[in-house]
N, C-alpha and C. Protein backbone atom coordinates (compact mmCIF):
# COMPACT_ATOMS: atom_id res chain seq x y z
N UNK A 1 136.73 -26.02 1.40
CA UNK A 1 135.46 -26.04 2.10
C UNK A 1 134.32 -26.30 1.10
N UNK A 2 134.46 -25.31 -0.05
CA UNK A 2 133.31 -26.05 -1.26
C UNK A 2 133.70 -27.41 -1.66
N UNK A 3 134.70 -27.50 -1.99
CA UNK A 3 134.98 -29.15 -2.67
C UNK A 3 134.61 -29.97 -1.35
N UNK A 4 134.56 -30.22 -0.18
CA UNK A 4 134.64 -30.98 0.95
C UNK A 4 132.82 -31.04 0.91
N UNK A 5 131.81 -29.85 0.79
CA UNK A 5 130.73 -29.66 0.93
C UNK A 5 129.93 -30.44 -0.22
N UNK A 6 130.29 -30.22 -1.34
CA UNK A 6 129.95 -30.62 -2.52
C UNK A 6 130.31 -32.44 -3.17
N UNK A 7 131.57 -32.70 -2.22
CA UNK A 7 131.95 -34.06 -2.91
C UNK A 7 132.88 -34.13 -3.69
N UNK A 8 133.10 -32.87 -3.98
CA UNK A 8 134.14 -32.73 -5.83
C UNK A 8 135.72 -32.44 -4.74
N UNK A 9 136.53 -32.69 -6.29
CA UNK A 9 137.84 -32.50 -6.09
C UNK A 9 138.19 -30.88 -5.91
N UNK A 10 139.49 -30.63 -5.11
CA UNK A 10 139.57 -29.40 -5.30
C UNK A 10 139.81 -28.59 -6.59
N UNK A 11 140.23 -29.44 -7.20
CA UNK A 11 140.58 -29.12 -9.00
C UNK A 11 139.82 -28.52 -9.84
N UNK A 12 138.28 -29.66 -9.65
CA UNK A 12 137.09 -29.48 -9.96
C UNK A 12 136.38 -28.19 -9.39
N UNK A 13 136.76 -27.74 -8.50
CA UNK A 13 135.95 -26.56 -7.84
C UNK A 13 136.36 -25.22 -8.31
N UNK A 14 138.02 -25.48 -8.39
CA UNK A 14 138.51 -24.26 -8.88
C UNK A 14 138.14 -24.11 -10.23
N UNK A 15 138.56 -24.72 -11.17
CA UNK A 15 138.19 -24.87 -12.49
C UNK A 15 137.01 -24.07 -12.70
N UNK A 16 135.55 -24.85 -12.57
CA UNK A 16 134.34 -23.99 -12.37
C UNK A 16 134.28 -22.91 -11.71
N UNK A 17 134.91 -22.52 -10.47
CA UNK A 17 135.43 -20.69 -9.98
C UNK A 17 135.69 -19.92 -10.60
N UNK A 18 136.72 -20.25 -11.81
CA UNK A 18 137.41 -19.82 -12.18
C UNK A 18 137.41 -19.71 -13.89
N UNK A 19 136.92 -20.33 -14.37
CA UNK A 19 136.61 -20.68 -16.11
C UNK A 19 135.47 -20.72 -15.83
N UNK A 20 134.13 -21.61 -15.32
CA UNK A 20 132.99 -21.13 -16.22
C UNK A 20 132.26 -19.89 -15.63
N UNK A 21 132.58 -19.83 -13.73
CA UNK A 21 132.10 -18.35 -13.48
C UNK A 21 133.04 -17.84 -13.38
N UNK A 22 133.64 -17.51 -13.87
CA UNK A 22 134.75 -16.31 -13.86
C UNK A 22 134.81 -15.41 -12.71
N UNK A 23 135.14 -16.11 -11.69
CA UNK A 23 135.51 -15.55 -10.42
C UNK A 23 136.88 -15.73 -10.17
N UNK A 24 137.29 -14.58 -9.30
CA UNK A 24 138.84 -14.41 -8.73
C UNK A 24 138.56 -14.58 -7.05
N UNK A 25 139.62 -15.32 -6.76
CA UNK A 25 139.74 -15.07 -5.19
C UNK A 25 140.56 -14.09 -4.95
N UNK A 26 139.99 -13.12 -3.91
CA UNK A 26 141.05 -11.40 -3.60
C UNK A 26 140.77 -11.49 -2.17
N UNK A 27 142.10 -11.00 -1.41
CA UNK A 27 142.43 -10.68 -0.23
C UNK A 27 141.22 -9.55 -0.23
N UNK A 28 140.77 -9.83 1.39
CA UNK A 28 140.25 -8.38 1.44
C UNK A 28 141.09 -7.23 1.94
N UNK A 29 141.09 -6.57 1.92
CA UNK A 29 142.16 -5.15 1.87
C UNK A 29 141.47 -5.02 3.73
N UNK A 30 142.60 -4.56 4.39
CA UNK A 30 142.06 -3.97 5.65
C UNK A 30 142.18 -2.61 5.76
N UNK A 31 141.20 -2.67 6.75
CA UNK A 31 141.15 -0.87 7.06
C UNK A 31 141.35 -0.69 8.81
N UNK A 32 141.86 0.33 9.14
CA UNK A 32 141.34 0.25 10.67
C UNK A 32 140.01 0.38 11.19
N UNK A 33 139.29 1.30 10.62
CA UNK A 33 138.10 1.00 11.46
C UNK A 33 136.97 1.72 10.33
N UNK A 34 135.89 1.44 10.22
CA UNK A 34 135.22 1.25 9.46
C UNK A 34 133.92 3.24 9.85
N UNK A 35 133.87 4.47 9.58
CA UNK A 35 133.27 5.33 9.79
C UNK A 35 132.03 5.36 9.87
N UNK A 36 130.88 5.84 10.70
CA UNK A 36 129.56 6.05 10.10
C UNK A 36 129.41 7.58 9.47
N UNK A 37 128.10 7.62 9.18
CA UNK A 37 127.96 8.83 8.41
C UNK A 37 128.12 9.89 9.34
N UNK A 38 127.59 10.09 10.31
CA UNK A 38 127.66 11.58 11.02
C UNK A 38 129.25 11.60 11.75
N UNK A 39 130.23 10.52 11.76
CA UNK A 39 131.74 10.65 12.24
C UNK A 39 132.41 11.58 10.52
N UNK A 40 131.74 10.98 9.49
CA UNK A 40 132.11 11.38 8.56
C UNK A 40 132.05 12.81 8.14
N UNK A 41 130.63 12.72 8.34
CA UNK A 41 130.42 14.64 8.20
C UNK A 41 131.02 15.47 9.59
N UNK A 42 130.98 14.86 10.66
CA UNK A 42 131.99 15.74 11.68
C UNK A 42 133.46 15.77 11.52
N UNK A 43 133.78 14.80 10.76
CA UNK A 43 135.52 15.04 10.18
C UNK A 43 134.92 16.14 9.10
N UNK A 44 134.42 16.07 8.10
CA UNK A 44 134.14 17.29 6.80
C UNK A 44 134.23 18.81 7.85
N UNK A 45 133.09 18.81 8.62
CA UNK A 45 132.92 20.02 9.65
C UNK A 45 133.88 20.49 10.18
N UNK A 46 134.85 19.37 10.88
CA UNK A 46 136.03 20.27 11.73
C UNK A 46 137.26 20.92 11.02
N UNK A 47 137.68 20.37 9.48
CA UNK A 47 138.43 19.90 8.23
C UNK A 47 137.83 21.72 8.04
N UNK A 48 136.24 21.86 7.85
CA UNK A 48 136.18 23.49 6.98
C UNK A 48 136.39 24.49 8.20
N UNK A 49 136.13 23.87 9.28
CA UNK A 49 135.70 24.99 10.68
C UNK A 49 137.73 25.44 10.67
N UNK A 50 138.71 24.78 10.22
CA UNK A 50 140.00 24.69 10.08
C UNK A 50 141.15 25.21 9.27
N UNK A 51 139.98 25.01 8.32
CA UNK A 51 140.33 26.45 6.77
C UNK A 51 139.65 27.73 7.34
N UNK A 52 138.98 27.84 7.51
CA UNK A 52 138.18 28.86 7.53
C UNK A 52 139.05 29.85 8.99
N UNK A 53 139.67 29.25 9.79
CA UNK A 53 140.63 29.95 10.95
C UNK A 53 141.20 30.30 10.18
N UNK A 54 142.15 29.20 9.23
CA UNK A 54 143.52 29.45 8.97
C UNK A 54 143.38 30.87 7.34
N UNK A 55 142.25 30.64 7.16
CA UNK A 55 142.01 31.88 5.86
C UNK A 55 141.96 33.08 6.38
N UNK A 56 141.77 33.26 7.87
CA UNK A 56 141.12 34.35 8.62
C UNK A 56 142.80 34.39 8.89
N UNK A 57 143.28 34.00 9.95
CA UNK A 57 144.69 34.12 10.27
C UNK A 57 145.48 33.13 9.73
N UNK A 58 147.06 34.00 9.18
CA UNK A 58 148.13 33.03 8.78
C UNK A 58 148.65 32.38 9.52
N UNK A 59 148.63 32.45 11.17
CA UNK A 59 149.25 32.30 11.84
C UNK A 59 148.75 30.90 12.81
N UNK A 60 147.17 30.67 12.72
CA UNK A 60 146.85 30.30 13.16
C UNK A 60 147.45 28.80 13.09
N UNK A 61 147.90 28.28 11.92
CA UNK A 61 148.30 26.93 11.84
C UNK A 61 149.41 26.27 12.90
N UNK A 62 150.10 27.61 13.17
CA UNK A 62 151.62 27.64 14.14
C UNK A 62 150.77 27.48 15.59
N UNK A 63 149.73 27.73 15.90
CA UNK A 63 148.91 27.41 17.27
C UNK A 63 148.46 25.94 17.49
N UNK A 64 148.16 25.39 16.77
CA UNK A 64 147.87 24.05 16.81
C UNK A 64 148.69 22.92 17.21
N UNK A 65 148.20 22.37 18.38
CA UNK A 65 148.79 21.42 19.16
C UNK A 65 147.89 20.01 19.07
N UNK A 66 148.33 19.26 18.44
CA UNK A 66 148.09 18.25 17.66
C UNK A 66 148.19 16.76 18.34
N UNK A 67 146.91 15.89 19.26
CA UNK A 67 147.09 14.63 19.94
C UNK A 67 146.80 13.72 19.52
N UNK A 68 146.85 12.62 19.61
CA UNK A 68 146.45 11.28 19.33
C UNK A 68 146.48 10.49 20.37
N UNK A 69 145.73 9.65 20.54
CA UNK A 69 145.50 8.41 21.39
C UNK A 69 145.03 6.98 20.48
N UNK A 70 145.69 6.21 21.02
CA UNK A 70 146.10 5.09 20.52
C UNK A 70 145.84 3.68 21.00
N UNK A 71 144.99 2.50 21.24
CA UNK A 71 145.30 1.68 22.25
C UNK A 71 146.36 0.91 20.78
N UNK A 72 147.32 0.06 22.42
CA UNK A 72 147.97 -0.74 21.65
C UNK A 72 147.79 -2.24 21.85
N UNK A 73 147.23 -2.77 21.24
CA UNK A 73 146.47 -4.04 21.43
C UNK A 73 147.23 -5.13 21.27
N UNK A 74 147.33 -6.26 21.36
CA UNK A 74 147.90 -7.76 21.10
C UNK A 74 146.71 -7.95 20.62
N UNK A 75 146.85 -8.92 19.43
CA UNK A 75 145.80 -9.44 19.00
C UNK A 75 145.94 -10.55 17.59
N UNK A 76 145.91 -11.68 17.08
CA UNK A 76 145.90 -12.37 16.65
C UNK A 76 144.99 -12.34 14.90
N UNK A 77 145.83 -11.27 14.03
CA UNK A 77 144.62 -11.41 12.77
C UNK A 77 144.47 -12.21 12.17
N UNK A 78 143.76 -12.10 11.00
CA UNK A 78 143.40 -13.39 10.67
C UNK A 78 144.53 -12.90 8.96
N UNK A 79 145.00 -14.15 8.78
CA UNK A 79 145.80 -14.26 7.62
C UNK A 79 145.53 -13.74 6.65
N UNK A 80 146.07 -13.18 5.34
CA UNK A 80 145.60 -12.92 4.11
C UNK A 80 144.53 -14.21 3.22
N UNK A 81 145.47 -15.36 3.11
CA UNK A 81 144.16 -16.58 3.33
C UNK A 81 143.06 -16.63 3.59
N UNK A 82 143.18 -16.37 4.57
CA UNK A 82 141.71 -17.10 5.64
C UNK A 82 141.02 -15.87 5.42
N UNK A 83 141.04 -14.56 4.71
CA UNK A 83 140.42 -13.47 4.54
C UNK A 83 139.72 -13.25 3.28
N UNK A 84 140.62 -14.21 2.31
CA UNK A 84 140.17 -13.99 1.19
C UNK A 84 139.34 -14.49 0.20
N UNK A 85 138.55 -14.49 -0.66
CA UNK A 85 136.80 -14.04 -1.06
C UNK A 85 136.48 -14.69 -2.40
N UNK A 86 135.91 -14.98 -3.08
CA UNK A 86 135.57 -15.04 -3.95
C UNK A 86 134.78 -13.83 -4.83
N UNK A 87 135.15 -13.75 -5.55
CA UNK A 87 134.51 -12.18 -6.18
C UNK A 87 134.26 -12.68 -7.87
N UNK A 88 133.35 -11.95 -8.64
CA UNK A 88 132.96 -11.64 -9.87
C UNK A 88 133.83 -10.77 -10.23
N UNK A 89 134.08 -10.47 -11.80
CA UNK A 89 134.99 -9.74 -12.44
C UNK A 89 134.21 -8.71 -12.31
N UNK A 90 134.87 -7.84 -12.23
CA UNK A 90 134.61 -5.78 -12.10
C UNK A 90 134.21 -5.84 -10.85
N UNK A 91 134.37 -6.66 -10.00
CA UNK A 91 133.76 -6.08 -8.73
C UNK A 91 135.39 -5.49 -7.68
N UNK A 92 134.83 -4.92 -7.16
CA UNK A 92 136.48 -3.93 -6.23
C UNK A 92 136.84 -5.37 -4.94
N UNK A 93 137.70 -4.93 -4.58
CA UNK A 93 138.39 -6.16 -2.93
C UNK A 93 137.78 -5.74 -2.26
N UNK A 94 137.16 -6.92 -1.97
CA UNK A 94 136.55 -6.61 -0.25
C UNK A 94 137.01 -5.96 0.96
N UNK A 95 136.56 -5.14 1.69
CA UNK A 95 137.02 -4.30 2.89
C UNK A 95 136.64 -5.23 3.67
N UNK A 96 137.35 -5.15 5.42
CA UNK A 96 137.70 -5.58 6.52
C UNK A 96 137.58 -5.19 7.52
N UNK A 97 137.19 -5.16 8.62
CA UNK A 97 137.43 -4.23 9.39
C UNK A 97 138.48 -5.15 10.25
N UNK A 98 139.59 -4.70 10.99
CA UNK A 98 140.48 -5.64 11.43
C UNK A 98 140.26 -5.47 12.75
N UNK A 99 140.11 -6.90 13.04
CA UNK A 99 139.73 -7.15 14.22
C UNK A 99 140.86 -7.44 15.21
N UNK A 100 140.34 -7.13 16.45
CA UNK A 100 141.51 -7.16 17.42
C UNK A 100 141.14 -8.05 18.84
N UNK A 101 141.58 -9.38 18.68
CA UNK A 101 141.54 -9.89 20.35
C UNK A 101 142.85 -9.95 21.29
N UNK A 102 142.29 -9.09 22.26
CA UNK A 102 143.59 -8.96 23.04
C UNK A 102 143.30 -9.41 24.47
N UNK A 103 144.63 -9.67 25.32
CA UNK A 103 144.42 -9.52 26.51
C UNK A 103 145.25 -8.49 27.33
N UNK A 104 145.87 -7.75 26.41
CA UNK A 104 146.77 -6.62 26.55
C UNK A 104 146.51 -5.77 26.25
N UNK A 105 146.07 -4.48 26.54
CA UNK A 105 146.19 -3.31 25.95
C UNK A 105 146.76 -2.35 27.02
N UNK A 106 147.25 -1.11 26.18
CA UNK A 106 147.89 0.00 26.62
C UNK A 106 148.00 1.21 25.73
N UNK A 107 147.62 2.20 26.14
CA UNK A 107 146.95 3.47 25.84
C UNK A 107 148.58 4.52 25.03
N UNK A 108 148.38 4.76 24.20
CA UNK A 108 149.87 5.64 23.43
C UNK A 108 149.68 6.85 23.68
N UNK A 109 149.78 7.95 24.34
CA UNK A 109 149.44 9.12 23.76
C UNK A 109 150.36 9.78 23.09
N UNK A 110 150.30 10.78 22.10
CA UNK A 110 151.10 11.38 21.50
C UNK A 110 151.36 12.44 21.22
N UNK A 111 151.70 14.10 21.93
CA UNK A 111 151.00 15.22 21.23
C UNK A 111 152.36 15.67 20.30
N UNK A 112 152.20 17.12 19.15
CA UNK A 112 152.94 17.37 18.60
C UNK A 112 152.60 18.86 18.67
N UNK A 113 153.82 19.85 18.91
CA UNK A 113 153.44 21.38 18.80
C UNK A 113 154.11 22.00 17.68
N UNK A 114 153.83 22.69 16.41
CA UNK A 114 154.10 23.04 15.50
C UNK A 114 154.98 24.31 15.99
């Protein structure tokens, strides 16, 4: 896409990517879903509100009935390729959020009783 934009060979493009700016191309790493701050501090909150039972009672951990919900999506990602970046040296892999187009979904639930 740069060499096509620019005129130059692909040879030529990498070369300069790669020797005079010393850039790496890196997959971006995926994640499932990307947190904001107050999901973040309400995971911290429920995480101490959780110790703080289980310090009070030993027993309490054996009470916990444990769910998840899940959709299960069809969806088409996008390749390690087609994801991946150009970056400067010392810089970390780019994050992702992985995207999902579906025309299927269906709901998992899951519970577990200790």
């Amino acid at each position: 896409m740069i060499a096509e934009s620019l005129n130059m060979s692909v040879g030529s493009v990498f070369t300069i990517m790669t020797e005079d700016l010393k850039k790496k191309k890196l997959c971006a790493r995926f994640v499932p879903h990307t947190l904001t701050t107050e999901q973040k501090e309400h995971q911290i909150a429920s995480s101490e509100d959780l110790i703080a039972a289980a310090d009070e009672d030993p027993n309490f951990l054996k009470t916990i009935v444990t769910g998840d919900e899940s959709w299960c999506l069809e969806y088409d990602p996008e390749t390690k390729r087609q994801s991946s970046e150009w970056t400067s040296p010392g810089k970390s892999r780019p994050m992702k959020v992985r995207a999902s187009k579906s025309k299927t979904k269906t709901m998992l639930l899951v519970f577990f009783d200790s």
